[in-house]
N, C-alpha and C. Protein backbone atom coordinates (compact mmCIF):
# COMPACT_ATOMS: atom_id res chain seq x y z
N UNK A 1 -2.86 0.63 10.87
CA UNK A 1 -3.37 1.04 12.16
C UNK A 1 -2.65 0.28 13.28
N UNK A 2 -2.59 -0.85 13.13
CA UNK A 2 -1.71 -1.81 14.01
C UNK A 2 -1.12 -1.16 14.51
N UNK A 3 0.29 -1.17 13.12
CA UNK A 3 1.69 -0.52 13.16
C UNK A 3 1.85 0.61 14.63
N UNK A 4 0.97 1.58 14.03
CA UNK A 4 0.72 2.84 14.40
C UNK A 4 0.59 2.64 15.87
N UNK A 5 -0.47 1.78 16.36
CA UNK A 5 -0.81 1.53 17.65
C UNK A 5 0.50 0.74 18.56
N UNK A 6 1.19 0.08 18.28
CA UNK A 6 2.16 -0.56 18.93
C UNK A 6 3.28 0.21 19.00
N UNK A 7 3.65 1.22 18.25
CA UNK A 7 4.34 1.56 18.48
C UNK A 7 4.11 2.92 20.09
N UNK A 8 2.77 3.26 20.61
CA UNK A 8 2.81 3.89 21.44
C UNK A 8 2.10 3.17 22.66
N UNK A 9 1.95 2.05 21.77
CA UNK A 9 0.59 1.09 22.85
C UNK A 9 1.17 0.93 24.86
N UNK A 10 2.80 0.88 25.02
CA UNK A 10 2.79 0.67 26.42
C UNK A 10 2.28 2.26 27.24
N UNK A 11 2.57 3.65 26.41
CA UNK A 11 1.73 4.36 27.34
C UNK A 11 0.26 4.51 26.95
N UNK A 12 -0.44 4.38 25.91
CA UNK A 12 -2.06 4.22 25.59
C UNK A 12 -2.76 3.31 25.93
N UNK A 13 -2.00 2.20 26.41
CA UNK A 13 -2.82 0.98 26.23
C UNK A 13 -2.27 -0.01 27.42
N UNK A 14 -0.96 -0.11 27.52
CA UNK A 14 -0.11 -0.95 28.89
C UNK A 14 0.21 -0.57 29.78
N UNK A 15 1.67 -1.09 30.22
CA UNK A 15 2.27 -0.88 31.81
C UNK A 15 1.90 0.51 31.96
N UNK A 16 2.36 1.43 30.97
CA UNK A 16 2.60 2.69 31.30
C UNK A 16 1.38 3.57 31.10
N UNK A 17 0.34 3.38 30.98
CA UNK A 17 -0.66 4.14 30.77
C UNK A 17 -1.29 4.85 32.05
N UNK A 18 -0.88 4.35 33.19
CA UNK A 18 -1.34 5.37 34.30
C UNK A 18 -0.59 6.19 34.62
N UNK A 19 0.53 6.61 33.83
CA UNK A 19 1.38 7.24 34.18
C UNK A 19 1.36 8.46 32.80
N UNK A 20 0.81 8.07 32.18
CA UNK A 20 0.21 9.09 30.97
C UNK A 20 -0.69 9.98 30.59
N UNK A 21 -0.29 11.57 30.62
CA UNK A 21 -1.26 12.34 31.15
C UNK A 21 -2.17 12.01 30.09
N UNK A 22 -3.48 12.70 30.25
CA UNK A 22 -4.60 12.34 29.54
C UNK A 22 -4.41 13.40 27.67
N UNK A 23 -4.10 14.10 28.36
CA UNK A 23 -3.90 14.86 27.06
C UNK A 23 -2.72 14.58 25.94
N UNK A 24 -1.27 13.99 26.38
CA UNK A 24 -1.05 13.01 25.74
C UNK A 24 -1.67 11.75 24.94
N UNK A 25 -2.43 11.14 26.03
CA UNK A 25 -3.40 10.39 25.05
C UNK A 25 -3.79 10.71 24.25
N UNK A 26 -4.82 12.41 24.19
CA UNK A 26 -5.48 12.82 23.19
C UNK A 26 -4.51 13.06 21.82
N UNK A 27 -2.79 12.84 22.31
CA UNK A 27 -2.34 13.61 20.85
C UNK A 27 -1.72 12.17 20.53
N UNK A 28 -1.61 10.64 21.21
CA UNK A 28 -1.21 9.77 20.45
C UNK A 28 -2.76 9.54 19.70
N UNK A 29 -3.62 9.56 20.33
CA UNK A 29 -5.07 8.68 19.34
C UNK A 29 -5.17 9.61 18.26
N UNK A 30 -4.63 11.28 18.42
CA UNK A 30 -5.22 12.06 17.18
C UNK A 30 -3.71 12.02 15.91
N UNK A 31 -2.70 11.37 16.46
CA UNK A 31 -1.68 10.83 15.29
C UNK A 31 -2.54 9.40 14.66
N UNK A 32 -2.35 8.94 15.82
CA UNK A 32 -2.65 7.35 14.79
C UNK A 32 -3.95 7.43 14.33
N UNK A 33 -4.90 8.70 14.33
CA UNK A 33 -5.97 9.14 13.00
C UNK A 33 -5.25 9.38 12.07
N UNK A 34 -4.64 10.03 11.98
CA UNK A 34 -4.05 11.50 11.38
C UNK A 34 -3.55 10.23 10.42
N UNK A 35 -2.43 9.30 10.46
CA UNK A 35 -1.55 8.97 9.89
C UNK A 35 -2.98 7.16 9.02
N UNK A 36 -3.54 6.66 9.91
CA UNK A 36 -4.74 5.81 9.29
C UNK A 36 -5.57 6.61 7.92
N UNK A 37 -5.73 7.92 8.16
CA UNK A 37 -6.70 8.33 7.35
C UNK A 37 -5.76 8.69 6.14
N UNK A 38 -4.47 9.08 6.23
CA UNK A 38 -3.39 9.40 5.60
C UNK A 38 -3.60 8.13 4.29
N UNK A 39 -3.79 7.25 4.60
CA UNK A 39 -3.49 6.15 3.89
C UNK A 39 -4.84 5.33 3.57
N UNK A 40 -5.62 5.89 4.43
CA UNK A 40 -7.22 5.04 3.86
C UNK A 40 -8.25 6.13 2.67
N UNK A 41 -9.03 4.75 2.44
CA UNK A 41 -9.73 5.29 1.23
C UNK A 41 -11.22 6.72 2.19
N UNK A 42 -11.60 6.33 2.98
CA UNK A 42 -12.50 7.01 3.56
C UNK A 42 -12.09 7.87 5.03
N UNK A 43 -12.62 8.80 5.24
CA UNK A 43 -12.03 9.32 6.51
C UNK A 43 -12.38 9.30 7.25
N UNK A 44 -11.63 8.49 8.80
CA UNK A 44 -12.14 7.75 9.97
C UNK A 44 -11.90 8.71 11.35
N UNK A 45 -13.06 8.53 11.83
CA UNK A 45 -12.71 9.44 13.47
C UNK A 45 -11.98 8.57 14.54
N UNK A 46 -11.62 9.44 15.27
CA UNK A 46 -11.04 8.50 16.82
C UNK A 46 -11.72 7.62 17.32
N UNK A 47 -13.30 8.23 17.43
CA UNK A 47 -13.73 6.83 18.01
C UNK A 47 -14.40 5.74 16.96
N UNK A 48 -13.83 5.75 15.81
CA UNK A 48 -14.05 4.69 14.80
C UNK A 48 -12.83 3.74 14.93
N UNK A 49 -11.47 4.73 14.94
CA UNK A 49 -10.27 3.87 14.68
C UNK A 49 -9.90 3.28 16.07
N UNK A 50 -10.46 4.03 17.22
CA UNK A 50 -10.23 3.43 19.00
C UNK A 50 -11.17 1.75 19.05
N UNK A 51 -12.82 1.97 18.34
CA UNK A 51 -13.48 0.61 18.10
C UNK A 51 -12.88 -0.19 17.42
N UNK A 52 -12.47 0.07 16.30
CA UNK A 52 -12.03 -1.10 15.63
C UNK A 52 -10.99 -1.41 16.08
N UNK A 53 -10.35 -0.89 16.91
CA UNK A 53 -9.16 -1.91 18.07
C UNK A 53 -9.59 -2.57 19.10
N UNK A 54 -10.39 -1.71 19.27
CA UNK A 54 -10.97 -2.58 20.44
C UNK A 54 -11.61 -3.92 19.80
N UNK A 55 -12.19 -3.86 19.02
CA UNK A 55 -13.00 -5.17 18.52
C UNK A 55 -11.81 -5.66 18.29
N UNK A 56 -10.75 -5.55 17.13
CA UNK A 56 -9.66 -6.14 17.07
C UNK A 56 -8.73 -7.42 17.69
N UNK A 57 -8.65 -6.11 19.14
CA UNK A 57 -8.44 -6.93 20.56
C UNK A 57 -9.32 -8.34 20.60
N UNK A 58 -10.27 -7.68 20.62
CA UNK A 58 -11.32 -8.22 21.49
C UNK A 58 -11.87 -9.91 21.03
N UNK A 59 -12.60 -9.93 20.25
CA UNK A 59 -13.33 -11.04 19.71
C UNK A 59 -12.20 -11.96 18.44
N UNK A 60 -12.23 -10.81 17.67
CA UNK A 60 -11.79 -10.95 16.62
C UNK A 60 -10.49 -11.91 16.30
N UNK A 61 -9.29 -11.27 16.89
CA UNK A 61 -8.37 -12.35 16.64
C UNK A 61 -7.96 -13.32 18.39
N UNK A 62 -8.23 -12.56 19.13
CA UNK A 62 -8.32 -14.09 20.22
C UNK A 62 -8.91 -15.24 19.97
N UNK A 63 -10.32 -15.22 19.14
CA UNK A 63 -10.90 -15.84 18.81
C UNK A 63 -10.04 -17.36 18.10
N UNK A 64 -9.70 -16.42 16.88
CA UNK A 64 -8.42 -17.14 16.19
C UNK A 64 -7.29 -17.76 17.13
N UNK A 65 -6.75 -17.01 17.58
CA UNK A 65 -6.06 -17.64 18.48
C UNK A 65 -6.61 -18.97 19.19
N UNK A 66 -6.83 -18.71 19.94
CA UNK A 66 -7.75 -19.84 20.80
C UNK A 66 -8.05 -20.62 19.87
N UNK A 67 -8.98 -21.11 18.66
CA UNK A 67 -9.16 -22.13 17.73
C UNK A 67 -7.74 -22.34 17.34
N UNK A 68 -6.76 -22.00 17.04
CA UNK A 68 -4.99 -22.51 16.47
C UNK A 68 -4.85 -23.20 17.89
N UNK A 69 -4.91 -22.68 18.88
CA UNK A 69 -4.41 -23.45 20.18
C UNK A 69 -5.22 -24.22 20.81
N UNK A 70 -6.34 -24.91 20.36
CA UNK A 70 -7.51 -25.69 20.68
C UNK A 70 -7.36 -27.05 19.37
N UNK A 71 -6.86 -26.30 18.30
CA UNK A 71 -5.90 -27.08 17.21
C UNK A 71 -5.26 -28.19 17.67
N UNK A 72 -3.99 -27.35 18.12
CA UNK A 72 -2.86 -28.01 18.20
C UNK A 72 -3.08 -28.86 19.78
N UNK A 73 -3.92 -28.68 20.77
CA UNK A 73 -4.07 -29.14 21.67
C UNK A 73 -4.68 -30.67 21.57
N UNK A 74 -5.58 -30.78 20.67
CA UNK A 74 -5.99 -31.85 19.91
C UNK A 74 -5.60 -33.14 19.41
N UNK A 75 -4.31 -32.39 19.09
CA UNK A 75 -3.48 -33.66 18.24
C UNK A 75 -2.41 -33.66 19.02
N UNK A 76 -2.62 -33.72 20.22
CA UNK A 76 -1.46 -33.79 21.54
C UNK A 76 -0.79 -32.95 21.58
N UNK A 77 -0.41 -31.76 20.74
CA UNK A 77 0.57 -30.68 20.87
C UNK A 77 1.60 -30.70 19.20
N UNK A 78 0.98 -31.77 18.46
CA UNK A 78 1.64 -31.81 16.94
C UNK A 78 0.72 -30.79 15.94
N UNK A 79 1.10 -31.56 14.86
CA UNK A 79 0.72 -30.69 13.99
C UNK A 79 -0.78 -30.17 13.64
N UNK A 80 -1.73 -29.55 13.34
CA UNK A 80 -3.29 -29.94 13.48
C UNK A 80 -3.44 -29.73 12.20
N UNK A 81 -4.63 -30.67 11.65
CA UNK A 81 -5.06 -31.14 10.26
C UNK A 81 -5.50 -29.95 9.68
N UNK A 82 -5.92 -29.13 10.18
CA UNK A 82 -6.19 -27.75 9.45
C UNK A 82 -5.77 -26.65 10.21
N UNK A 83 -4.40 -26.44 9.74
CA UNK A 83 -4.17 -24.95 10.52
C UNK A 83 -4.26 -23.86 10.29
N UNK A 84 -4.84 -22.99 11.80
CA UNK A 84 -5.28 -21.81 11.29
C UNK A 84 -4.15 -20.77 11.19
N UNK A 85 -4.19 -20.12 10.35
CA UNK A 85 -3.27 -19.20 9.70
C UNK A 85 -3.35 -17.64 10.22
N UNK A 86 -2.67 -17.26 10.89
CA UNK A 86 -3.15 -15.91 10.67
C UNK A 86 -2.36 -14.66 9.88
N UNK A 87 -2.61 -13.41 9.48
CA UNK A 87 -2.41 -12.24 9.19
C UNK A 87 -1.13 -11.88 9.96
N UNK A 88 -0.10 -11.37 9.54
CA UNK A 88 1.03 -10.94 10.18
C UNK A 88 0.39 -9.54 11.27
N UNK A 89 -0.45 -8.48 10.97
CA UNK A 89 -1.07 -7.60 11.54
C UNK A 89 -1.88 -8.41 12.76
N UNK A 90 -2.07 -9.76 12.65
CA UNK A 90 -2.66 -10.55 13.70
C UNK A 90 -2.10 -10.66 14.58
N UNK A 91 -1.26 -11.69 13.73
CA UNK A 91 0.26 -11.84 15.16
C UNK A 91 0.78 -10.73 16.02
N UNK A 92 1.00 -9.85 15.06
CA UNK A 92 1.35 -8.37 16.18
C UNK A 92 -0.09 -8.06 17.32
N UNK A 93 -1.15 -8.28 17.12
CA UNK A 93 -2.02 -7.81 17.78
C UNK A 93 -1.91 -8.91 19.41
N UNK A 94 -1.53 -10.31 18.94
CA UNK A 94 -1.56 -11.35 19.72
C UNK A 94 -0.16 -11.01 20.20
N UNK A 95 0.53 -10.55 19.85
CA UNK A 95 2.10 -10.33 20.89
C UNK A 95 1.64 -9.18 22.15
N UNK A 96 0.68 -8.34 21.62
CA UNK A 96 0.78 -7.07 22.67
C UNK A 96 -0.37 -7.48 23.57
N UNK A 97 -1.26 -8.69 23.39
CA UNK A 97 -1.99 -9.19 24.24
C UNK A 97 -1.79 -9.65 25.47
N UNK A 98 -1.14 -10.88 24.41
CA UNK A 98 -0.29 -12.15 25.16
C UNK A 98 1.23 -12.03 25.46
N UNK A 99 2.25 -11.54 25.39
CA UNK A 99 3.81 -10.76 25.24
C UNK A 99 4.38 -11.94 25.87
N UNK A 100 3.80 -13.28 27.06
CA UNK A 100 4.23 -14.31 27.16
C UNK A 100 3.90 -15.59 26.84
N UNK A 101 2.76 -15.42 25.31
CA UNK A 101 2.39 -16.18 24.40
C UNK A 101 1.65 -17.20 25.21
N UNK A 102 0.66 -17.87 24.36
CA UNK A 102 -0.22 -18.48 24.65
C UNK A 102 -0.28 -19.95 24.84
């Protein structure tokens, strides 16, 4: 789903989204169903696969973030005694957040 989403995310989601007619929208969110359900075990609607980005966004891995960089802030900017790790699908989510990192 990530994948899927970044690759159209600057007109669905960024710079370019006011410049994106609406009905476009409707045919990137009804690919990146189309191609999620392609590959999942159960079959998900738009506004299942639109929430779980949004939560994504949202709580979920900023969260993470922020504890790795509350980490490393700790131990003056070295290494921190337990680091948090994340998901490569993470990191991509934290690049299209943050794009001038945190």
């Amino acid at each position: 789903m990530v994948d899927e989403i970044i690759q159209v995310e600057p007109q669905l989601l960024g710079e370019q989204m006011q410049n994106t007619i609406p009905s476009l929208k409707r045919q990137m969110w009804a690919r990146i169903v189309d191609r999620v359900n392609a590959v999942a075990n159960n079959v998900h609607t738009q506004y299942e696969i639109r929430k779980r980005w949004n939560d994504l966004r949202g709580s979920g891995v900023r969260s993470l973030a922020f504890k790795r960089r509350l980490e490393a802030e700790s131990t003056g900017g070295g290494s921190p005694s337990a680091p948090i790790h994340l998901f490569p699908w993470e990191e991509k989510v934290l690049e299209i957040l943050y794009p001038e990192g945190l």
